[in-house]
PDB file of N, CA and C in Angstrom:
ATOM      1  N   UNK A   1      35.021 110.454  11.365  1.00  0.00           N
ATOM      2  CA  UNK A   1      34.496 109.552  12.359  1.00  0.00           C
ATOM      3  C   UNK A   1      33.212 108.918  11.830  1.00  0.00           C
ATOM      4  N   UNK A   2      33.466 107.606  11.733  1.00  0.00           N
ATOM      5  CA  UNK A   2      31.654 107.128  11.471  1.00  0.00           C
ATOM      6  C   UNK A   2      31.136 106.231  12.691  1.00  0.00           C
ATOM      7  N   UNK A   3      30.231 106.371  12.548  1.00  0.00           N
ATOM      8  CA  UNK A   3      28.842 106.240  13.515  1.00  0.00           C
ATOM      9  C   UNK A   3      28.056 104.885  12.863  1.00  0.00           C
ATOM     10  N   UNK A   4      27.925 103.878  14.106  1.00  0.00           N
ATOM     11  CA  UNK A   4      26.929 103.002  13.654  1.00  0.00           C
ATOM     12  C   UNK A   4      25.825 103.397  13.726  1.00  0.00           C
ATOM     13  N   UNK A   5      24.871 103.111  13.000  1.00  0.00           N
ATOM     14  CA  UNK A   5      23.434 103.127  13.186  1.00  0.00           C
ATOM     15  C   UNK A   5      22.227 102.041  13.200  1.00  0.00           C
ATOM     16  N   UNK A   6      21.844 101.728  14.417  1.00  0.00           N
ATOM     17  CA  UNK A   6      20.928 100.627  14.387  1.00  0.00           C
ATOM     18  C   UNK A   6      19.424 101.004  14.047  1.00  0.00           C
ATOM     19  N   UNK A   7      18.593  99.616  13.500  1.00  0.00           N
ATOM     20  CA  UNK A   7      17.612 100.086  13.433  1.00  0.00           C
ATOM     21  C   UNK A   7      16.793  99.035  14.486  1.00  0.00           C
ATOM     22  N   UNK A   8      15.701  99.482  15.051  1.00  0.00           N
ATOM     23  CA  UNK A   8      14.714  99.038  16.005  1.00  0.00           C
ATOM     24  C   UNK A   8      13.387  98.711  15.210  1.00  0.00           C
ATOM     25  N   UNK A   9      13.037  97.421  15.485  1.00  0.00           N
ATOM     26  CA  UNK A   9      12.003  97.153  14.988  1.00  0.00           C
ATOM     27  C   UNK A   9      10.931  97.164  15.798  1.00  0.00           C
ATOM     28  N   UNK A  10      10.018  97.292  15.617  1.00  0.00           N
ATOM     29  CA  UNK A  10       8.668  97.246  16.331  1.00  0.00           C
ATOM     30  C   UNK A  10       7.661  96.569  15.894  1.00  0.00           C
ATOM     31  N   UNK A  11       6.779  96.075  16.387  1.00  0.00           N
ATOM     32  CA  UNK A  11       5.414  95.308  16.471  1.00  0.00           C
ATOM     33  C   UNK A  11       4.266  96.183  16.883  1.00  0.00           C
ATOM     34  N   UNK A  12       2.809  95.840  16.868  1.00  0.00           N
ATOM     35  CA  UNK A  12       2.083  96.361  17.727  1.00  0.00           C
ATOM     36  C   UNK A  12       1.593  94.642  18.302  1.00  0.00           C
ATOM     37  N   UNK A  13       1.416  94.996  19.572  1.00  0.00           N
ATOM     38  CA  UNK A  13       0.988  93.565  19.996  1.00  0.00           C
ATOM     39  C   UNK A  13      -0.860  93.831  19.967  1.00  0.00           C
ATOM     40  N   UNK A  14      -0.900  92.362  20.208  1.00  0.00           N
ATOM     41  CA  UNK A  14      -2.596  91.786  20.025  1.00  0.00           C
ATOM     42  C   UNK A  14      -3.202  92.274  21.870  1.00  0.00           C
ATOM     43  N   UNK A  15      -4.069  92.559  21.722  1.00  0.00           N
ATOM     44  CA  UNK A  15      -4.825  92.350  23.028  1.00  0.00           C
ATOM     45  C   UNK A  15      -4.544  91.858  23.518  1.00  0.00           C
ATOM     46  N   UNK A  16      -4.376  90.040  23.382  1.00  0.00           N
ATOM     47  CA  UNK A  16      -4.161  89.413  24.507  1.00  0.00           C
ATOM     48  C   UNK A  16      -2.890  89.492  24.740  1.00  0.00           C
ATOM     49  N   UNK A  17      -1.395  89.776  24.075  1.00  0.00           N
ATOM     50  CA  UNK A  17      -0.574  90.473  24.241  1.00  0.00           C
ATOM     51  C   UNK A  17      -0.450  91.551  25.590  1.00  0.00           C
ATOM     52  N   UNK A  18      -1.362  92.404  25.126  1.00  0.00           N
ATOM     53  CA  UNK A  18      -0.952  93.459  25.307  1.00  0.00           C
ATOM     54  C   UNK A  18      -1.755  93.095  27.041  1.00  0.00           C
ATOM     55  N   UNK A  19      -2.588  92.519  27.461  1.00  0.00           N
ATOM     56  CA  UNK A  19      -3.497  92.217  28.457  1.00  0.00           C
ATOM     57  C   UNK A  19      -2.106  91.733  29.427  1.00  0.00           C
ATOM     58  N   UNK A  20      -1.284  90.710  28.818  1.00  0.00           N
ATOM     59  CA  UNK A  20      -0.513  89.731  29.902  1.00  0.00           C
ATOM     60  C   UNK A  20       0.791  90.529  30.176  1.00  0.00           C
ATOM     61  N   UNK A  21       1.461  91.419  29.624  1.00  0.00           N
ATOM     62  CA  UNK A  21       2.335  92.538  29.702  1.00  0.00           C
ATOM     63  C   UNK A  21       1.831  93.041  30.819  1.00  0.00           C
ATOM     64  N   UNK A  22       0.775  93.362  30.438  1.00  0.00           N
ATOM     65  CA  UNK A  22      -0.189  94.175  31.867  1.00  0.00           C
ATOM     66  C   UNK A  22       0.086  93.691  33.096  1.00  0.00           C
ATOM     67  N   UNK A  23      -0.571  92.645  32.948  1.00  0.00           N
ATOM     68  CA  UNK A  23      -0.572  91.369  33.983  1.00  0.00           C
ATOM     69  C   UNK A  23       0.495  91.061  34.484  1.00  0.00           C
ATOM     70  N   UNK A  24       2.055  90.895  33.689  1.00  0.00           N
ATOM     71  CA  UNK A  24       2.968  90.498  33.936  1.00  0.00           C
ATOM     72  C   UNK A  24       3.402  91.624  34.767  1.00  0.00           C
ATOM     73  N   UNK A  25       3.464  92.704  34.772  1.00  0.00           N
ATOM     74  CA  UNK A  25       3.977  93.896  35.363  1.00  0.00           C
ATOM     75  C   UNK A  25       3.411  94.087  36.559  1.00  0.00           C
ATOM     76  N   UNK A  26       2.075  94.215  36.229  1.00  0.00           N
ATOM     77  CA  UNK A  26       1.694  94.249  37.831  1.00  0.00           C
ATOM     78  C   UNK A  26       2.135  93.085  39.340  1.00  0.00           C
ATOM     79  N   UNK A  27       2.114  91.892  38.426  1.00  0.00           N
ATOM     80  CA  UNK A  27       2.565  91.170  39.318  1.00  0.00           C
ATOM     81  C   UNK A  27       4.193  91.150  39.781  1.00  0.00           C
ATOM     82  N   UNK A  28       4.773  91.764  38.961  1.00  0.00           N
ATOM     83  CA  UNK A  28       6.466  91.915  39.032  1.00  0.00           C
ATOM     84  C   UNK A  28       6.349  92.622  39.971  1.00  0.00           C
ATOM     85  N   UNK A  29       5.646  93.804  40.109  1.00  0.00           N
ATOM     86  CA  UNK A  29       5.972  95.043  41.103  1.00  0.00           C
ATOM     87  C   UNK A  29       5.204  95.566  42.144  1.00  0.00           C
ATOM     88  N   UNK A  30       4.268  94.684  41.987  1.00  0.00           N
ATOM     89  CA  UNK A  30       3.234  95.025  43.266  1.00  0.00           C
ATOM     90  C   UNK A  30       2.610  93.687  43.880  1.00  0.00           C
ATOM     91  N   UNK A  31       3.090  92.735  42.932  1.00  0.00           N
ATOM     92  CA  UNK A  31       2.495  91.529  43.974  1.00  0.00           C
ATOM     93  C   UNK A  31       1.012  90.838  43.436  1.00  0.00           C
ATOM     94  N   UNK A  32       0.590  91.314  42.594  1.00  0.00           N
ATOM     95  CA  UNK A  32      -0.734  91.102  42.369  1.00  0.00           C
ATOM     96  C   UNK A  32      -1.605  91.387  40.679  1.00  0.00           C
ATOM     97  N   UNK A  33      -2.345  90.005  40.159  1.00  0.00           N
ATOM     98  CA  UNK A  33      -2.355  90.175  39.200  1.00  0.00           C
ATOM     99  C   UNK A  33      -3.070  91.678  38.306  1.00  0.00           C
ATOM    100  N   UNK A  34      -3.248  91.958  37.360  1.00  0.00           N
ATOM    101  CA  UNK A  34      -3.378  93.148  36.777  1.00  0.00           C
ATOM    102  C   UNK A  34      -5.014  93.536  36.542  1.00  0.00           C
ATOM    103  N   UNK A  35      -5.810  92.339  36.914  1.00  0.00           N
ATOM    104  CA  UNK A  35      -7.422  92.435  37.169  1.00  0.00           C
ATOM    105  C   UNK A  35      -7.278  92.809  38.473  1.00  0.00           C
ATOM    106  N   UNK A  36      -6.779  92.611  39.921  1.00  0.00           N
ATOM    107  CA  UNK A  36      -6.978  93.044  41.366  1.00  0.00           C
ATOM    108  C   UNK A  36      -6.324  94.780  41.196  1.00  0.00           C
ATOM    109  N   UNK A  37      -5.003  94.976  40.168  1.00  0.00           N
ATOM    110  CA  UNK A  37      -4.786  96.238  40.180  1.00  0.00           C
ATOM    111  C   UNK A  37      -6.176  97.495  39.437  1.00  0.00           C
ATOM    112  N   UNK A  38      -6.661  96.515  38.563  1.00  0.00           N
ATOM    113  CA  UNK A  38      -7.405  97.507  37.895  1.00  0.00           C
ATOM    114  C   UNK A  38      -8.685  97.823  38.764  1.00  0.00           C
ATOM    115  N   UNK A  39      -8.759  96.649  39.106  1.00  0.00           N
ATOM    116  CA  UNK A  39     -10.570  96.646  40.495  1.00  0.00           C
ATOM    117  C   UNK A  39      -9.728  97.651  41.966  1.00  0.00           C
ATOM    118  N   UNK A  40      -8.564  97.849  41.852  1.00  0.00           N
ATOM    119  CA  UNK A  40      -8.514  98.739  43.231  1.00  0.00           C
ATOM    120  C   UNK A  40      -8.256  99.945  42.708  1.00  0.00           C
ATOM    121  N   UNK A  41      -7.648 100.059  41.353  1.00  0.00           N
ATOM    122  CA  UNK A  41      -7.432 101.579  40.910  1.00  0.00           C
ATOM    123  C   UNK A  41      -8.647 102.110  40.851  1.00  0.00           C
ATOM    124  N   UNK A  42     -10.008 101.266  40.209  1.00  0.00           N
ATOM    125  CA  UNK A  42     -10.851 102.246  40.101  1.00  0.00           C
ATOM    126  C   UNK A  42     -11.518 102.059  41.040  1.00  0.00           C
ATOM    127  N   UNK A  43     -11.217 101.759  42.441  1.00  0.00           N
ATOM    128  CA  UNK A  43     -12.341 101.977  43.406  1.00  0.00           C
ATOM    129  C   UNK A  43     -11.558 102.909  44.427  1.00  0.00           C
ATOM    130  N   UNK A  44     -10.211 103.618  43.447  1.00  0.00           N
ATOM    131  CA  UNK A  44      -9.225 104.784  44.491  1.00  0.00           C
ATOM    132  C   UNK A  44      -8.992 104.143  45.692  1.00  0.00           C
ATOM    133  N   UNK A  45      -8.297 103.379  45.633  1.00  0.00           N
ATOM    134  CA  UNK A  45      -7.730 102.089  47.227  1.00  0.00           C
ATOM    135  C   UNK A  45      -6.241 102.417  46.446  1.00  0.00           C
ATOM    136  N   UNK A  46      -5.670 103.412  45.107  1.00  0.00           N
ATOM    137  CA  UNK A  46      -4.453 103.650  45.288  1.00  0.00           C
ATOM    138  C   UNK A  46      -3.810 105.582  45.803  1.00  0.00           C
ATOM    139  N   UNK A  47      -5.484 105.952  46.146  1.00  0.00           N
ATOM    140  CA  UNK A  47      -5.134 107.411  46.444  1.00  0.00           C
ATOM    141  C   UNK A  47      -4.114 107.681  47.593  1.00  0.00           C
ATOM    142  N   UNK A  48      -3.172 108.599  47.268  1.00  0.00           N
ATOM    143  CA  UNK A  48      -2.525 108.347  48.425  1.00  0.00           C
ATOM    144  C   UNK A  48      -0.923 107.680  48.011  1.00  0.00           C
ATOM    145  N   UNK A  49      -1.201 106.692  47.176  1.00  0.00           N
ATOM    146  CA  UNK A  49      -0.009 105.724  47.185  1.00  0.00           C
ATOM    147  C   UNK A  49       0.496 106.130  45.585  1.00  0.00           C
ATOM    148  N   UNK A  50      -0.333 106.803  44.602  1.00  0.00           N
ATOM    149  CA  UNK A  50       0.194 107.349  43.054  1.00  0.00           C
ATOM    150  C   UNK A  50       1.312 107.442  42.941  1.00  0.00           C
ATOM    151  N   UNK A  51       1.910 108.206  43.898  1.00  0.00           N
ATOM    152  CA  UNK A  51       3.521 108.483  43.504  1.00  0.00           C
ATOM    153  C   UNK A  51       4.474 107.591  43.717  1.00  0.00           C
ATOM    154  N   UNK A  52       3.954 106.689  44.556  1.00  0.00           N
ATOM    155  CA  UNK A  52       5.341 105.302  44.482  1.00  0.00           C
ATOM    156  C   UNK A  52       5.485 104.984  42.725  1.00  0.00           C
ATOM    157  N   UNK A  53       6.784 104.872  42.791  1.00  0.00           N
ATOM    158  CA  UNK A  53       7.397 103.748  41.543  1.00  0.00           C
ATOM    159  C   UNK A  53       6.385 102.854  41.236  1.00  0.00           C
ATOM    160  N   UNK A  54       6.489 101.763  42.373  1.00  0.00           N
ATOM    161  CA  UNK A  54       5.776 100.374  41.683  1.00  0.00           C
ATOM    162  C   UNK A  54       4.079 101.041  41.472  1.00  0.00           C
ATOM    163  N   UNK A  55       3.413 101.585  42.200  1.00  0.00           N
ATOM    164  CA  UNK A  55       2.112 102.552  41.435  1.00  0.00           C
ATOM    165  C   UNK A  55       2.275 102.889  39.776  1.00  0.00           C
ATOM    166  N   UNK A  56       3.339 103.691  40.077  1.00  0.00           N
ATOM    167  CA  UNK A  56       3.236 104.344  38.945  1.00  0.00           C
ATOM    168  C   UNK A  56       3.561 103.636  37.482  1.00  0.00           C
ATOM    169  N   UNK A  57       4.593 102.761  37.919  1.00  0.00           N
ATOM    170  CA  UNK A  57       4.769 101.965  36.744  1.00  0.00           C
ATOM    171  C   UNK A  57       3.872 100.964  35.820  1.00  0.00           C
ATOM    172  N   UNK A  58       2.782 100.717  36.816  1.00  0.00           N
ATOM    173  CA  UNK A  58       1.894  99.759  36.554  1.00  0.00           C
ATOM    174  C   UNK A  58       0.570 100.645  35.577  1.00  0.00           C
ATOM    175  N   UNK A  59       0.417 101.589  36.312  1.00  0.00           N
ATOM    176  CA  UNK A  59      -0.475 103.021  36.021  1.00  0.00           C
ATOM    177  C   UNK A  59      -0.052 103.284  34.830  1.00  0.00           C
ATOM    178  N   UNK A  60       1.148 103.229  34.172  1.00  0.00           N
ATOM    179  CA  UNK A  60       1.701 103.808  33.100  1.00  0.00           C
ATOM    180  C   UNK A  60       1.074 102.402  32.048  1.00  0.00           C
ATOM    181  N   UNK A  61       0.788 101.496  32.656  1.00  0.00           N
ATOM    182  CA  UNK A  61       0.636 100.119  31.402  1.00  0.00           C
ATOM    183  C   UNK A  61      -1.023 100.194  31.203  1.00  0.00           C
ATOM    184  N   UNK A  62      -1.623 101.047  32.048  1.00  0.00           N
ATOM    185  CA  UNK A  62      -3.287 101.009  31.947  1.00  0.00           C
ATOM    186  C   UNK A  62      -3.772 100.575  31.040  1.00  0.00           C
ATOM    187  N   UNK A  63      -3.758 101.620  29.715  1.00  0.00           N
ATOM    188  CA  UNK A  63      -3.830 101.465  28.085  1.00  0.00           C
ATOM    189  C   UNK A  63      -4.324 100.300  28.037  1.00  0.00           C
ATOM    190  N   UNK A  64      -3.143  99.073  28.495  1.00  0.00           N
ATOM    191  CA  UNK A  64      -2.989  97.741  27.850  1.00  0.00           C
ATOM    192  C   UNK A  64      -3.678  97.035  28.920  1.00  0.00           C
ATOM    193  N   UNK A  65      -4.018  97.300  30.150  1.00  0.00           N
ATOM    194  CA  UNK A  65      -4.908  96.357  30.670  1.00  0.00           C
ATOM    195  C   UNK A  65      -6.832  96.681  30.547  1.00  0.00           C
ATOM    196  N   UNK A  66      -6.615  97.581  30.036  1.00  0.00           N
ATOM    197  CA  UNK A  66      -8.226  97.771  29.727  1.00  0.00           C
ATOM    198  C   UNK A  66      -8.487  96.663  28.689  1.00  0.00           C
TER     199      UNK A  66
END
């Protein structure tokens, strides 16, 4: 039996890359660009709400919106 094997390429993206990913996500899933997510995460206006999906998914892109 043989087996294909693909290969995956990767990039690292640029800041500003990596900023609008951010951006883009937050607004996909919560409505709002990724500067209003970061000014309410750190003023804990998401305590409480962490465990939703669309929270969490956005939470997971942090990294890239700093």
């Amino acid at each position: 039996m043989t087996t294909k094997t693909s290969i995956v390429r990767s990039r690292r993206l640029t800041s500003r890359e990596a900023r609008q990913l951010f951006d883009r996500e937050a607004r996909r899933h919560l409505k709002m660009s990724g500067t209003e997510f970061l000014r309410r995460w750190e003023a804990g206006k998401f305590d409480g709400q962490a465990d939703t999906s669309a929270v969490r998914r956005v939470a997971m892109l942090l990294p890239f919106g700093r």
